[in-house]
C-alpha atoms as a PDB file:
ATOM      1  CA  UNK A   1     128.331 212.440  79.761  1.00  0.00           C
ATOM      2  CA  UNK A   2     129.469 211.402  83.321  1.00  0.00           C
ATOM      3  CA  UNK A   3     128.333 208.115  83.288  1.00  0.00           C
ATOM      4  CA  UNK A   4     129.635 207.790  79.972  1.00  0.00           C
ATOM      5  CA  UNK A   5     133.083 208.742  81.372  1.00  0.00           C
ATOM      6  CA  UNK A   6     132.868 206.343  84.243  1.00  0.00           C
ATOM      7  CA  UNK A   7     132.399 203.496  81.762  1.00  0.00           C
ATOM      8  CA  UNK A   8     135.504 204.272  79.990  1.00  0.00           C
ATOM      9  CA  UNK A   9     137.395 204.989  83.140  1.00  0.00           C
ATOM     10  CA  UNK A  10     136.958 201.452  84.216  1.00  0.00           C
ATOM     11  CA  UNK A  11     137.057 199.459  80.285  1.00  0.00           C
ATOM     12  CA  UNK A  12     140.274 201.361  80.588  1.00  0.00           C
ATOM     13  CA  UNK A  13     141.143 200.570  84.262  1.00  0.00           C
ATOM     14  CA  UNK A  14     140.577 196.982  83.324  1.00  0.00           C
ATOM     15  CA  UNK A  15     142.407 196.769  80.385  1.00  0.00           C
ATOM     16  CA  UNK A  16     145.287 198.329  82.088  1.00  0.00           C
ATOM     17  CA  UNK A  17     145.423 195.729  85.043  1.00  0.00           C
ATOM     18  CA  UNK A  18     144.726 192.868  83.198  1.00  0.00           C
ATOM     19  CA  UNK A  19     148.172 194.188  80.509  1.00  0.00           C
ATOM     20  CA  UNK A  20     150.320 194.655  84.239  1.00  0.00           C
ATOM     21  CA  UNK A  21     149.339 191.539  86.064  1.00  0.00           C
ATOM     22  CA  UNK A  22     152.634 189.835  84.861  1.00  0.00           C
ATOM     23  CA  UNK A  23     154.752 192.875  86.154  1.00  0.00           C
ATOM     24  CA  UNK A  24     157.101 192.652  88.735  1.00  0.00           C
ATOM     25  CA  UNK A  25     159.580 195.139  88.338  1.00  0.00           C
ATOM     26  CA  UNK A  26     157.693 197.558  90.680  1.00  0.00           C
ATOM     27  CA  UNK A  27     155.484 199.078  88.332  1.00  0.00           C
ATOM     28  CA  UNK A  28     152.881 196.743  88.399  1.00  0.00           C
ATOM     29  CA  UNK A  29     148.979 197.501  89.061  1.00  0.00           C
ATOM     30  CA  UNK A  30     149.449 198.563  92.456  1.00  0.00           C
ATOM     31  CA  UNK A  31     151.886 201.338  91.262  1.00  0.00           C
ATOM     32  CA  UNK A  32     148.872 202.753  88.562  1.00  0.00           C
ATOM     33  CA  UNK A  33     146.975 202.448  91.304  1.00  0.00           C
ATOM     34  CA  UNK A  34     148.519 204.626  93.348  1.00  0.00           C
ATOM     35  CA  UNK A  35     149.768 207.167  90.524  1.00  0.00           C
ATOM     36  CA  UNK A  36     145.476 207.524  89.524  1.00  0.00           C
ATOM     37  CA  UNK A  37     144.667 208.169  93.678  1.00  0.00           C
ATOM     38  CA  UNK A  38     147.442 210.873  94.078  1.00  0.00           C
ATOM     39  CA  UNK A  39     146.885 212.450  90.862  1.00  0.00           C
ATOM     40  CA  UNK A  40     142.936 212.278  91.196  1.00  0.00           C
ATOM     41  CA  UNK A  41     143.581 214.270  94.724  1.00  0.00           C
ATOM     42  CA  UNK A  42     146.017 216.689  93.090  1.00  0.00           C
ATOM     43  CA  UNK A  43     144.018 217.252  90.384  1.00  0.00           C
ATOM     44  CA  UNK A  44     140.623 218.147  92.506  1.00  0.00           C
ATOM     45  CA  UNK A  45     142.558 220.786  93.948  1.00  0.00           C
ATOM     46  CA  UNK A  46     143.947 222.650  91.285  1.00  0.00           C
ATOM     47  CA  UNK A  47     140.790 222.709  89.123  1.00  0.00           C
ATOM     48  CA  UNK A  48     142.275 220.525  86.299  1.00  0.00           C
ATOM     49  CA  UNK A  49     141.128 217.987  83.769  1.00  0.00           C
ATOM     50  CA  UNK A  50     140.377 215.206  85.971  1.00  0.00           C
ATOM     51  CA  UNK A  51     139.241 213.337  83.085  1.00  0.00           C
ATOM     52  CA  UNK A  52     142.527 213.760  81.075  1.00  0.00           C
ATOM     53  CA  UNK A  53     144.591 213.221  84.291  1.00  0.00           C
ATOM     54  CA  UNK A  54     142.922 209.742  85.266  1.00  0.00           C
ATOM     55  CA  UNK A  55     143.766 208.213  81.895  1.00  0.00           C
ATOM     56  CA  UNK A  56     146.939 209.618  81.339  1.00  0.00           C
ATOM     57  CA  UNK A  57     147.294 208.348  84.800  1.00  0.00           C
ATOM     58  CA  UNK A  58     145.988 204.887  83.977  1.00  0.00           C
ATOM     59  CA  UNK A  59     148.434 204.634  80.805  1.00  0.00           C
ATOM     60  CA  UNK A  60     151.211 206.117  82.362  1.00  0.00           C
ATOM     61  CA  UNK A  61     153.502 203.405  82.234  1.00  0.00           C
ATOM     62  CA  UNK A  62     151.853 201.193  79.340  1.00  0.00           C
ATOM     63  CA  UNK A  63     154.470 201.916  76.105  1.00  0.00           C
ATOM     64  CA  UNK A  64     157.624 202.652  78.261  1.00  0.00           C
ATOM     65  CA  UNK A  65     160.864 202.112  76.814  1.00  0.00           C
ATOM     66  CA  UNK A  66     162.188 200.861  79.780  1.00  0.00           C
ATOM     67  CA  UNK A  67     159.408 198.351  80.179  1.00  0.00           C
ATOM     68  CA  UNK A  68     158.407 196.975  76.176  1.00  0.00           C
ATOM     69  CA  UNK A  69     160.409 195.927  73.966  1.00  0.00           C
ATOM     70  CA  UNK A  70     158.839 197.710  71.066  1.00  0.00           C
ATOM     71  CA  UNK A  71     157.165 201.032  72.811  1.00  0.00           C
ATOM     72  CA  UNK A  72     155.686 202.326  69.551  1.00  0.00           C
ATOM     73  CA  UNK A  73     153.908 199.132  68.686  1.00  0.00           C
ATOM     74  CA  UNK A  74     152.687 199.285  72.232  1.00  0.00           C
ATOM     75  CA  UNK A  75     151.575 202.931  71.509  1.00  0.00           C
ATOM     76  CA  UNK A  76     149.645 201.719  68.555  1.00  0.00           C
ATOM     77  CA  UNK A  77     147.766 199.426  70.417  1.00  0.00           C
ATOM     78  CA  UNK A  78     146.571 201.888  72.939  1.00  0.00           C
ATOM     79  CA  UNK A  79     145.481 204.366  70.222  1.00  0.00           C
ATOM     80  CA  UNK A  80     143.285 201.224  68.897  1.00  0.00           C
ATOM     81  CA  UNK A  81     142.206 200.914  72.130  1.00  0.00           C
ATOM     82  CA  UNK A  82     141.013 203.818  73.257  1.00  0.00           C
ATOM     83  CA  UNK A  83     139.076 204.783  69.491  1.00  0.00           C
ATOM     84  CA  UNK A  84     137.242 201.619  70.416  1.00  0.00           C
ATOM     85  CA  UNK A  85     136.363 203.482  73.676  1.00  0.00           C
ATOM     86  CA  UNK A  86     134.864 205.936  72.010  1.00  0.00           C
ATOM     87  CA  UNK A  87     137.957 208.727  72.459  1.00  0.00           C
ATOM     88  CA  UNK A  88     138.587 211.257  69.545  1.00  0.00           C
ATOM     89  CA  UNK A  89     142.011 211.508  67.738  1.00  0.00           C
ATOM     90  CA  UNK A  90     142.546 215.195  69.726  1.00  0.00           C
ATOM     91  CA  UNK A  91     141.575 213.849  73.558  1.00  0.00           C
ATOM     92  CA  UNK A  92     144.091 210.430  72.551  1.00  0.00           C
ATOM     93  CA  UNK A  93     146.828 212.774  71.325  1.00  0.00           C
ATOM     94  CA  UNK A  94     146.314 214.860  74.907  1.00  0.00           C
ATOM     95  CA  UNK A  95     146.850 211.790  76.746  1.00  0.00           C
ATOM     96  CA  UNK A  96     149.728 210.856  75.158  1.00  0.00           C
ATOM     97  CA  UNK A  97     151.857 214.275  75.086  1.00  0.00           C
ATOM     98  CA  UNK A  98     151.341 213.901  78.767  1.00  0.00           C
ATOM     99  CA  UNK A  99     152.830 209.824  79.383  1.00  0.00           C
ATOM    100  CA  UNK A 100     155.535 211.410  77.273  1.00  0.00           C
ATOM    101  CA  UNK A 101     156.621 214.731  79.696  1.00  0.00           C
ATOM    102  CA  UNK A 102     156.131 212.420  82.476  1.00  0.00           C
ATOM    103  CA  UNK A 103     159.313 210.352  82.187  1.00  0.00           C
ATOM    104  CA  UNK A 104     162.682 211.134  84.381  1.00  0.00           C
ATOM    105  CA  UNK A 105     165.193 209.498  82.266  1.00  0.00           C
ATOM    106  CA  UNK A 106     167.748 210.534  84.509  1.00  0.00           C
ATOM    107  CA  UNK A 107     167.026 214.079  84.147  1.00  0.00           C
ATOM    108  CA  UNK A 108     167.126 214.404  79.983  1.00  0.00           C
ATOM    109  CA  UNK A 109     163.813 214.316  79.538  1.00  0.00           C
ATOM    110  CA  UNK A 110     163.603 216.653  76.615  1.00  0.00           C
ATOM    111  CA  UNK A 111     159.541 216.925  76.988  1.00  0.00           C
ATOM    112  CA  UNK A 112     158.914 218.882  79.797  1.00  0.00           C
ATOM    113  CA  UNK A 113     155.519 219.348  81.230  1.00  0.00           C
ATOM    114  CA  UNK A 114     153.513 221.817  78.875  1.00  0.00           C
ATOM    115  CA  UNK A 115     150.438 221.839  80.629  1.00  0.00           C
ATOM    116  CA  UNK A 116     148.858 221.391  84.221  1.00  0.00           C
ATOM    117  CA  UNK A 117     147.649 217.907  83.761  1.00  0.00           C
ATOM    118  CA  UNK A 118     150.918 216.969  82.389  1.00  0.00           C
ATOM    119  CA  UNK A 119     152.468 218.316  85.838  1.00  0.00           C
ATOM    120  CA  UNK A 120     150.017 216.308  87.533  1.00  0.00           C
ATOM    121  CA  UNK A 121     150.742 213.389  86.192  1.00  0.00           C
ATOM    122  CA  UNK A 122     154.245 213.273  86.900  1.00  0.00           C
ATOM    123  CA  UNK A 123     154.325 214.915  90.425  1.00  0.00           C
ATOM    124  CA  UNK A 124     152.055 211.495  91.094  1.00  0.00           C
ATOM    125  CA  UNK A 125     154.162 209.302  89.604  1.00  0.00           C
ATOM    126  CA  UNK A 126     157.578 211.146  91.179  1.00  0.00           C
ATOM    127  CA  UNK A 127     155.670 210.951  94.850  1.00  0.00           C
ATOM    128  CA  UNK A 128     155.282 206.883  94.487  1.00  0.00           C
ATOM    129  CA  UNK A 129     158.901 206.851  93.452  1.00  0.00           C
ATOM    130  CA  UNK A 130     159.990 208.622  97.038  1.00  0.00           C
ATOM    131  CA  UNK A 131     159.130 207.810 100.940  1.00  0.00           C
ATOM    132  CA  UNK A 132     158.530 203.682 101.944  1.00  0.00           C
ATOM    133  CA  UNK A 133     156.727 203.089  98.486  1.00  0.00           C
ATOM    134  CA  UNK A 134     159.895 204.381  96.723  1.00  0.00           C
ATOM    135  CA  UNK A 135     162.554 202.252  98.984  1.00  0.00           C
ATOM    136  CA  UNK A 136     160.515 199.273  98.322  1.00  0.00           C
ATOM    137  CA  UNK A 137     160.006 199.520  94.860  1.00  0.00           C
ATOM    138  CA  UNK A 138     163.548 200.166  93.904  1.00  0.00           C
ATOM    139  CA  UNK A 139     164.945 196.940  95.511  1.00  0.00           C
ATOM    140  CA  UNK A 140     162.119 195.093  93.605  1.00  0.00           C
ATOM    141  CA  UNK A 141     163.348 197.187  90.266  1.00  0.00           C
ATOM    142  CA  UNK A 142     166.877 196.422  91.070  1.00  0.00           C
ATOM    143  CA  UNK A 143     166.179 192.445  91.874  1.00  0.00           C
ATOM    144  CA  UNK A 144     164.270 192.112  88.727  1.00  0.00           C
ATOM    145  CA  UNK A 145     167.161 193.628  86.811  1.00  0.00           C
ATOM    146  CA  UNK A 146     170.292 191.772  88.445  1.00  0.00           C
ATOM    147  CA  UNK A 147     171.017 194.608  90.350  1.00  0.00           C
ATOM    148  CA  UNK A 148     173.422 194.465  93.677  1.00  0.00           C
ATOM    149  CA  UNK A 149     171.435 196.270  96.865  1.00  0.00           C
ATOM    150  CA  UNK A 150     175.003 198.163  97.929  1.00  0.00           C
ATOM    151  CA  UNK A 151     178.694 197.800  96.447  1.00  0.00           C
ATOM    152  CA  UNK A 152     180.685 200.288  98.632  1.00  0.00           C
ATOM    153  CA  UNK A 153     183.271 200.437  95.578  1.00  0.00           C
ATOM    154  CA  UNK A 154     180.432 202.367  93.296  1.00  0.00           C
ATOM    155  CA  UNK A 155     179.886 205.715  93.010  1.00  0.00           C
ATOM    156  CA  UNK A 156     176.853 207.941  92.286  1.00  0.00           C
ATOM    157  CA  UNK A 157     177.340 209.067  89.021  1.00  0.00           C
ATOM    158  CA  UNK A 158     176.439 212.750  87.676  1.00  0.00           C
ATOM    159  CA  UNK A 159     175.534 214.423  84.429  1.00  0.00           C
ATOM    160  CA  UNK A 160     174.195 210.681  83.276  1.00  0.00           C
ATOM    161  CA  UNK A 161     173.281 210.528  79.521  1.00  0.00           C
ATOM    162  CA  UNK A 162     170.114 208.475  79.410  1.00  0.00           C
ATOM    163  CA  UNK A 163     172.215 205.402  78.063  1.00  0.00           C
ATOM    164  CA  UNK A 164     174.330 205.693  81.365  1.00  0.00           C
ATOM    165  CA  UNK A 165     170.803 206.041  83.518  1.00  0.00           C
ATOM    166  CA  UNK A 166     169.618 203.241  81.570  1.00  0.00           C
ATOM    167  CA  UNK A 167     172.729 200.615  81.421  1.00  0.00           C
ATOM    168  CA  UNK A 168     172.637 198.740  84.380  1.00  0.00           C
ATOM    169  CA  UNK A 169     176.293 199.837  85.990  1.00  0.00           C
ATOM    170  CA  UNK A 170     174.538 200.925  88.998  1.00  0.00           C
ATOM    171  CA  UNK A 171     173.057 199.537  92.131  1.00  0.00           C
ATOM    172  CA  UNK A 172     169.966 200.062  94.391  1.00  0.00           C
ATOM    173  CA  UNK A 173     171.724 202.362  96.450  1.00  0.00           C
ATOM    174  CA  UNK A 174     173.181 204.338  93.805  1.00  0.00           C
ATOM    175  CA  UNK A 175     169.562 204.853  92.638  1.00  0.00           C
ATOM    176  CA  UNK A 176     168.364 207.192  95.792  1.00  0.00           C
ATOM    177  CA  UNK A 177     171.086 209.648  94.923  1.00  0.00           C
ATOM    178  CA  UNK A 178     170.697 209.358  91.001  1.00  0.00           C
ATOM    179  CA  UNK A 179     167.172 209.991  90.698  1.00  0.00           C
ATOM    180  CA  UNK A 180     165.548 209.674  94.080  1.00  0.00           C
ATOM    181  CA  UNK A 181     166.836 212.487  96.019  1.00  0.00           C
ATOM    182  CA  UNK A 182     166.343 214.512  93.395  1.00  0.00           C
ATOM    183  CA  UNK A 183     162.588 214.415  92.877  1.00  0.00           C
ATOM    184  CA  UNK A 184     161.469 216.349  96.118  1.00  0.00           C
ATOM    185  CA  UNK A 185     162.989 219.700  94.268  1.00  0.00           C
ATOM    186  CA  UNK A 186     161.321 218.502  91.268  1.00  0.00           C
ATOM    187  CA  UNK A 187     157.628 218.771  92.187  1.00  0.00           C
ATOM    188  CA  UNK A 188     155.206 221.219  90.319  1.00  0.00           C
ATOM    189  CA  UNK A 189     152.135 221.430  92.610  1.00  0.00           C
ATOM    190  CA  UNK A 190     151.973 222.662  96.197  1.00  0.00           C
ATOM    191  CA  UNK A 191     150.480 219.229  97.487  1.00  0.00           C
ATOM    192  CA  UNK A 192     153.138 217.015  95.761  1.00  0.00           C
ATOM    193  CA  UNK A 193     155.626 219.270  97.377  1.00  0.00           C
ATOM    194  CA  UNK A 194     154.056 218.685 100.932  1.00  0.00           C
ATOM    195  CA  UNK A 195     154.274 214.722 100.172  1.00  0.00           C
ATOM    196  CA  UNK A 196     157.322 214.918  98.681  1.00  0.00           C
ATOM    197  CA  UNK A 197     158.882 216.789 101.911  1.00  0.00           C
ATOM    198  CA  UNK A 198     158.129 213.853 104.044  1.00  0.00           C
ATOM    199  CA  UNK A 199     158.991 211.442 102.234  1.00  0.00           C
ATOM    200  CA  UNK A 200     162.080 212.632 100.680  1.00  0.00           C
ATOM    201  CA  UNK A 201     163.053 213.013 104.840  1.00  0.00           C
ATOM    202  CA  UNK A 202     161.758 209.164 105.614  1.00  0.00           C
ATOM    203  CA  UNK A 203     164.458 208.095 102.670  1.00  0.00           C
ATOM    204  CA  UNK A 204     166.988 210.162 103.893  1.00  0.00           C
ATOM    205  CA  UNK A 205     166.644 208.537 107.743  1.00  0.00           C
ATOM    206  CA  UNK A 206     166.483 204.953 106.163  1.00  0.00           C
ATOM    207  CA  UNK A 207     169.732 206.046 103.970  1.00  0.00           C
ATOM    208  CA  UNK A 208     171.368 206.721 107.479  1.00  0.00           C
ATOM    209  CA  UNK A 209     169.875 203.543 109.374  1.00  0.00           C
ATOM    210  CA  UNK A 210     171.040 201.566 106.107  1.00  0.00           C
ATOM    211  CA  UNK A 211     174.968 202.739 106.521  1.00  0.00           C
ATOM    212  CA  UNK A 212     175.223 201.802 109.884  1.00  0.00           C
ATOM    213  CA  UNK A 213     173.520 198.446 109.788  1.00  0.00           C
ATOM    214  CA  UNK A 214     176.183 197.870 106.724  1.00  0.00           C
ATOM    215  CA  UNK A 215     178.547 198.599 108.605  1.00  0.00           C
ATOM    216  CA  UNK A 216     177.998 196.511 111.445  1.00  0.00           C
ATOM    217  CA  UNK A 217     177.243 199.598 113.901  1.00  0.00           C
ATOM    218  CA  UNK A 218     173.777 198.815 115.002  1.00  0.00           C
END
């Protein structure tokens, strides 16, 4: 049964890198790559599905709205996908009540986490969205999508609906203090809140370097 798992672990890895080589909005291979390694590690400690948390992992990202056009076509194909792997209809469904909870969408995420491998999931994927990894893959977000780096004239926003989160009226700066700051008092499991610490504290001090290279003060 464990080799058997291997083998789908990696048709699956596959599949997955080969669907994200064209990305370059930050949430490319490298990024599921990361998300599996944390999650794998978080998972080994609290005794949960490792299974179930590697291909959640893996998926994470594959049918999000904010990446495909048509998310539940994209769904549909990954269903096909994995019953050609050999997955049953209850392990699929498992998998994808977790890429669902995982989401921030500015905070309105109706589907919170319901289980542990659902928390582990997204404590991975809120960890690579904080600390150097974070920084960096905002501006790349933010370049794909037009964005300015800094416009001293805009705001942080509050109480965003997920149309506001999602409409582009912000810039890559606005970001750390709309979603990023927030994550470290977000995290589920007492390793992601170790991580999270330090690199919450690492965006915080490049915040502060950031403001007074702007401004022409160092």
């Amino acid at each position: 049964m464990e080799e058997k798992s291997e083998v789908v672990l990696q048709s699956v890895a596959d599949w997955v890198k080969q669907k994200c080589q064209h990305d370059f909005t930050g949430h490319d291979w490298w990024h599921i790559s990361r998300v599996v390694r944390l999650a794998q590690a978080i998972a080994q400690m609290e005794k949960a599905d490792e299974l179930l948390v590697t291909l959640a992992a893996l998926l994470h990202d594959i049918f999000d709205e904010k990446l495909v056009a048509n998310p539940q076509k994209e769904q549909a194909t990954v269903r096909a996908f994995l019953y050609r792997q050999g997955l049953s209809e209850q392990v699929c469904q498992k998998i994808f009540n977790i890429i669902e909870e995982v989401s921030f969408k500015g905070g309105h995420n109706p589907k919170q986490p319901s289980s542990l491998e659902s928390k582990i999931v997204q404590d991975a994927d809120r960890l690579d969205a904080l600390g150097a990894i974070g920084i960096a893959r905002t501006m790349c977000y933010s370049g794909s999508k037009g964005r300015l780096i800094h416009d001293p004239d805009k705001q942080p926003r509050e109480n965003l609906s997920l149309a506001e989160y999602r409409n582009g009226e912000d810039t890559a700066i606005m970001h750390f203090y709309e979603k990023l700051l927030k994550l470290k008092d977000l995290m589920h499991t007492d390793y992601a809140k170790k991580l999270a610490e330090q690199r919450h504290q690492f965006m915080c001090d490049y915040l502060a370097e950031f403001y007074l290279e702007w401004e022409g003060k160092r």
